[in-house]
Protein backbone atom coordinates (compact mmCIF):
# COMPACT_ATOMS: atom_id res chain seq x y z
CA UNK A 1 30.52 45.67 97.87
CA UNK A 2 32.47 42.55 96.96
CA UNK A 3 33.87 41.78 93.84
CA UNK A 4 35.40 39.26 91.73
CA UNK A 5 37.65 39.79 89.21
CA UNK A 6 38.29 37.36 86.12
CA UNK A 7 40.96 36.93 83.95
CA UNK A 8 40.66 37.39 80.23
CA UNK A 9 43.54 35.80 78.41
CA UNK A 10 45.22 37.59 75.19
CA UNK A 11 43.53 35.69 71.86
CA UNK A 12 44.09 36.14 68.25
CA UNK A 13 42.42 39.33 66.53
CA UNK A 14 41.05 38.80 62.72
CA UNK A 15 40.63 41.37 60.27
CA UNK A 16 37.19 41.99 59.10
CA UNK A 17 36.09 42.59 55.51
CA UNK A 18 33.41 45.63 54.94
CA UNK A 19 31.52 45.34 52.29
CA UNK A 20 29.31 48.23 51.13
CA UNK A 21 25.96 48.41 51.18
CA UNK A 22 23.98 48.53 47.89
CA UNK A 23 22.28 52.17 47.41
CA UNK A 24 19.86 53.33 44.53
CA UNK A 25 21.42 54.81 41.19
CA UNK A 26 25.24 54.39 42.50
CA UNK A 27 28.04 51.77 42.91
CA UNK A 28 30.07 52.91 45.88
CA UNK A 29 33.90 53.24 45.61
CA UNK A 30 35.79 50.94 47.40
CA UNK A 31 33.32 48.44 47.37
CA UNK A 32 35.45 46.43 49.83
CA UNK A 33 37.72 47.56 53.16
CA UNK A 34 39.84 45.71 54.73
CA UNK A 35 42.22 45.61 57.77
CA UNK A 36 39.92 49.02 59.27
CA UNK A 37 38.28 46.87 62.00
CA UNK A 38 39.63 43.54 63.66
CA UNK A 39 38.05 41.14 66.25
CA UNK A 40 39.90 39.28 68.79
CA UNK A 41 38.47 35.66 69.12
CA UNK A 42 36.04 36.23 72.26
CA UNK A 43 36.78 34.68 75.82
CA UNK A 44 34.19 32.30 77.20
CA UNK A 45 34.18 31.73 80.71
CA UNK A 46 32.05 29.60 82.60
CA UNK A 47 30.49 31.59 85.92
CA UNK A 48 30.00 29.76 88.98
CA UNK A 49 30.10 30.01 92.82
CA UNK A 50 33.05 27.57 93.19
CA UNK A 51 35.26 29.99 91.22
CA UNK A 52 34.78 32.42 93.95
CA UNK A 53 35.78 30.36 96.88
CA UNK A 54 38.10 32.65 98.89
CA UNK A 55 34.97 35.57 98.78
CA UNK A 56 31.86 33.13 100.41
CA UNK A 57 30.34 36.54 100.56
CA UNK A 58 30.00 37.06 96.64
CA UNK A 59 29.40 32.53 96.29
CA UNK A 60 26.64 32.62 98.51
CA UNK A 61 25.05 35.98 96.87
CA UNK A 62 25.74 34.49 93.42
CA UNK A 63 24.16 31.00 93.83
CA UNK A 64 20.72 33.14 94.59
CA UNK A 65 21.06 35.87 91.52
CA UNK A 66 19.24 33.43 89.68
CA UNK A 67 19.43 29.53 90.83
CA UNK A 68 17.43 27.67 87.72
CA UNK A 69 20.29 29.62 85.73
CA UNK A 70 23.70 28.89 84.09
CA UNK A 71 25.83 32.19 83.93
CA UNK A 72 29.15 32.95 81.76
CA UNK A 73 31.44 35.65 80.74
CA UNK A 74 31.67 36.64 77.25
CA UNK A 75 34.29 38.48 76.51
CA UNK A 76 36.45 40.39 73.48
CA UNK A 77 38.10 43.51 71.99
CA UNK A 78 37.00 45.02 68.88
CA UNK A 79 39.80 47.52 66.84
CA UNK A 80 39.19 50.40 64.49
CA UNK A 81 41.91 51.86 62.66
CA UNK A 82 41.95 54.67 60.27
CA UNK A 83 43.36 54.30 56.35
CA UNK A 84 46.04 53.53 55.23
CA UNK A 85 46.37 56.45 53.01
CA UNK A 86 46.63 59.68 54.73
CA UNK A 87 45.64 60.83 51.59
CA UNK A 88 42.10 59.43 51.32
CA UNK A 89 41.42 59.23 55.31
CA UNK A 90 37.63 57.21 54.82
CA UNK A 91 36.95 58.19 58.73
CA UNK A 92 34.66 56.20 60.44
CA UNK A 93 31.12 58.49 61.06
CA UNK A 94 29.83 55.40 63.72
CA UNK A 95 29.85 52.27 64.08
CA UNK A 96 27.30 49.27 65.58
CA UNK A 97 28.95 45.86 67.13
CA UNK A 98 25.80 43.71 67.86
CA UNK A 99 25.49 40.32 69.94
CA UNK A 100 22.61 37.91 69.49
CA UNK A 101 22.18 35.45 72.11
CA UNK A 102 20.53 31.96 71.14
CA UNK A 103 18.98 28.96 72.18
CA UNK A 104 18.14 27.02 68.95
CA UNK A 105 15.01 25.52 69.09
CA UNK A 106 14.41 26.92 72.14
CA UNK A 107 10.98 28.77 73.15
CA UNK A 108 11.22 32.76 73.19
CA UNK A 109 10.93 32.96 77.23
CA UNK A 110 13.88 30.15 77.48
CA UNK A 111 15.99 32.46 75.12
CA UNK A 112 19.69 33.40 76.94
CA UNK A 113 19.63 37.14 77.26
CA UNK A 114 22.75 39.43 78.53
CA UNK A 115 22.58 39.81 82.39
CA UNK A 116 24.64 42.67 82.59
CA UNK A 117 26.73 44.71 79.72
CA UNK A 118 30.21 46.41 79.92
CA UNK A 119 30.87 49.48 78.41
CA UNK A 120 27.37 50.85 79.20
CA UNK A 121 28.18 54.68 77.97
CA UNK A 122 31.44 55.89 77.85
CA UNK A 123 32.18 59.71 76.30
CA UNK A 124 35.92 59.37 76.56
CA UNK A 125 38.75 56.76 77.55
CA UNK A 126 41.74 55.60 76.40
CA UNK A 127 42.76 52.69 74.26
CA UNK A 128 43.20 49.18 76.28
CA UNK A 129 43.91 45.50 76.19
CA UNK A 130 41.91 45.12 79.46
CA UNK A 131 42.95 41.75 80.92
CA UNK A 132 40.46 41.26 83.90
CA UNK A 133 36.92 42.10 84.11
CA UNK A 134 35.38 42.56 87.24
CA UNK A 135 31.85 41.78 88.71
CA UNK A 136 29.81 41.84 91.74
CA UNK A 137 27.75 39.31 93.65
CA UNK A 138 25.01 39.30 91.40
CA UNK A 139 27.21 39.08 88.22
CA UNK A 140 26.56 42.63 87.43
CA UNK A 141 29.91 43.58 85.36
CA UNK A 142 31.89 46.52 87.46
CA UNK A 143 33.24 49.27 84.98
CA UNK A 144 36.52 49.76 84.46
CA UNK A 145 39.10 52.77 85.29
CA UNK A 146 41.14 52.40 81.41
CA UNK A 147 44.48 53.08 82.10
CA UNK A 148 45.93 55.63 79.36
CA UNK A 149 48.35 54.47 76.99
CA UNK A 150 50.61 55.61 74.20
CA UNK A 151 48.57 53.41 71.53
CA UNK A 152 45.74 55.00 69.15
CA UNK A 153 43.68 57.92 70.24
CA UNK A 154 40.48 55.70 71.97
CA UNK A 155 39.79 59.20 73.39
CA UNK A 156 37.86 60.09 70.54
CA UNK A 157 35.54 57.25 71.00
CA UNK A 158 32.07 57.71 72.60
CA UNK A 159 30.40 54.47 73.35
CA UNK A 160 26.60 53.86 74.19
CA UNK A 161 25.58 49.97 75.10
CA UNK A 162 21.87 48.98 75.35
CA UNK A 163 20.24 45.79 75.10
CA UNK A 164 20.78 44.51 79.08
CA UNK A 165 18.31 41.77 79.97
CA UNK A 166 17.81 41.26 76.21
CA UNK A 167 18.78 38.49 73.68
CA UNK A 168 20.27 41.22 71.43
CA UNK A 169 22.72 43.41 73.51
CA UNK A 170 24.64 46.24 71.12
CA UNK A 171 27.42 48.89 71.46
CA UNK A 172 26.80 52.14 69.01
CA UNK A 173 30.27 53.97 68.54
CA UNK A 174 30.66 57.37 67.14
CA UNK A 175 33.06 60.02 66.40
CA UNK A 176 33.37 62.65 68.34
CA UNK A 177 34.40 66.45 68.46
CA UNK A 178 35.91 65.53 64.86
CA UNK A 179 38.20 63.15 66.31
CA UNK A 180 38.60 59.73 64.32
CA UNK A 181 37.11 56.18 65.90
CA UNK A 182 40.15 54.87 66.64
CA UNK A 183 41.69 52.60 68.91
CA UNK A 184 40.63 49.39 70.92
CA UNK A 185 37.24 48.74 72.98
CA UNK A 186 36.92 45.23 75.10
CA UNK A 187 33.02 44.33 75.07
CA UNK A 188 31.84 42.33 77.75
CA UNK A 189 29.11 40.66 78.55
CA UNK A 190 27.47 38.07 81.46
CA UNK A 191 24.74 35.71 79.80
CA UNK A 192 22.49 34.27 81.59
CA UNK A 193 21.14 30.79 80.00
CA UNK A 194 18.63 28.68 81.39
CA UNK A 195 20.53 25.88 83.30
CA UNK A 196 21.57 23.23 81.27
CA UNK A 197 20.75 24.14 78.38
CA UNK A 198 23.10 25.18 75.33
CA UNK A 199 23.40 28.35 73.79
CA UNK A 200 25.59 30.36 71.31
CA UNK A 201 26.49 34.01 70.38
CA UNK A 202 26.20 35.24 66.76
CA UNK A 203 28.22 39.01 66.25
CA UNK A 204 27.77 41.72 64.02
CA UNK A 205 29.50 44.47 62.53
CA UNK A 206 28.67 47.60 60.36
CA UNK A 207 29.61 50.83 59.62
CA UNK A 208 29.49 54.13 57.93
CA UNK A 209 32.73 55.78 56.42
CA UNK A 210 32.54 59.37 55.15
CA UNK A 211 34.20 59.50 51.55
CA UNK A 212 35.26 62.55 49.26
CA UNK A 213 33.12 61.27 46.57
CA UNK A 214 30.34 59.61 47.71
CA UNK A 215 29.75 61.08 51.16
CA UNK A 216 28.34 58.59 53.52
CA UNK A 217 28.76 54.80 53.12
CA UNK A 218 26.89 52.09 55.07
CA UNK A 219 29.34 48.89 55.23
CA UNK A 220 28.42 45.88 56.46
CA UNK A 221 31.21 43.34 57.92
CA UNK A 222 31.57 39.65 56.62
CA UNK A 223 33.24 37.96 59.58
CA UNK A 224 35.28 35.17 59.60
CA UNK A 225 34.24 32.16 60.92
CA UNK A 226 36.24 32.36 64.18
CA UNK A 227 34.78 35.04 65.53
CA UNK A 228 31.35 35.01 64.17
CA UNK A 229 29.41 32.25 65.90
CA UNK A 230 30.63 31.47 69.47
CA UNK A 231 29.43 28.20 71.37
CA UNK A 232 28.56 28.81 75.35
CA UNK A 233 28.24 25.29 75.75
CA UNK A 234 30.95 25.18 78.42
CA UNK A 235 28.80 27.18 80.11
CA UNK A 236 25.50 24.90 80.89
């Protein structure tokens, strides 16, 4: 199987603001967290057979995956990080990081969906600043082998992605075996677009913290504007 691997430079990570979720009779307490989960701005690259060159193999294969198509990579890391206080640890229970894929204007069957998804399930890994993603001729993203490093504990996250060949791709975290959700996860994705036309990407973030108090807590995150809304026009 040939393969093509792509570069994903370092970008800026934001913090995100979580703000809780109203629920019936009760205020929660903090209604605001912040600096628990960042976003790195994501990585758009545009896909084409001319990038591959040197492998004719994986440009000739490519150029047939779907021809009335545009393809890109999308591309970025999303960090949880437990409390501040060791006192009052908050843990993260799960969390959802969500991706919807639009043409505005556009009729439903011309919508961009995600091609192929990357991490599709993973039950245990370590954390990592992947730099390259790799694919195959048909733009199907190749998993990665994480290398294990000395930063966070990205062992205790357990990862399902779902939504391939949809508009609305999503990655569901959780804890597991009582470990904390902690550490880094780079979420990739392949769009496919129909060709020439323009598109954009519109994230999402919640998630539930177990408190002393007030047990469960549904928080929703309030992005900032450079990682919210993407543009894929450099990819039609």
């Amino acid at each position: 199987m040939y393969a093509v691997e792509v570069d994903l430079p370092e970008t800026p990570s934001h913090d995100v603001i979580l703000l809780a979720e109203d629920r019936l009779h009760t205020v929660p307490s903090p209604r605001e967290l912040a600096r628990r989960i960042s976003i790195g701005e994501p990585v758009v690259r545009a896909l084409t057979p001319q990038e591959a060159d040197t492998h004719t193999d994986w440009a000739a294969s490519s150029a047939t995956a779907s021809p009335q198509s545009d393809f890109c990579l999308l591309s970025f890391v999303c960090t949880f990080r437990s409390a501040p206080d060791p006192r009052d640890p908050a843990p993260f229970v799960h969390a959802v990081v969500g991706v919807e894929l639009e043409s505005p204007g556009a009729a439903p069957e011309s919508q961009p969906i995600a091609w192929s998804i990357s991490p599709r399930e993973q039950r245990s890994g370590s954390t990592s600043r992947q730099t390259k993603v790799a694919m195959t001729g048909k733009f199907g993203i190749i998993e990665p082998t994480f290398e294990r490093t000395s930063e966070g504990t990205a062992e205790s996250l357990a990862v399902v992605g779902m939504g391939e060949r949809h508009s609305d791709p999503e990655w569901r975290f959780r804890s597991v075996n009582g470990r904390p959700l902690v550490g880094d996860e780079r979420i990739s994705m392949v769009v496919r677009i129909p060709a020439g036309q323009l598109a954009q990407a519109t994230l999402q973030v919640s998630a539930t913290v177990r408190q002393r108090r007030m047990g469960l807590v549904p928080y929703r995150a309030e992005l900032p504007k450079q990682v919210r809304q993407v543009s894929l026009r450099q990819c039609s």
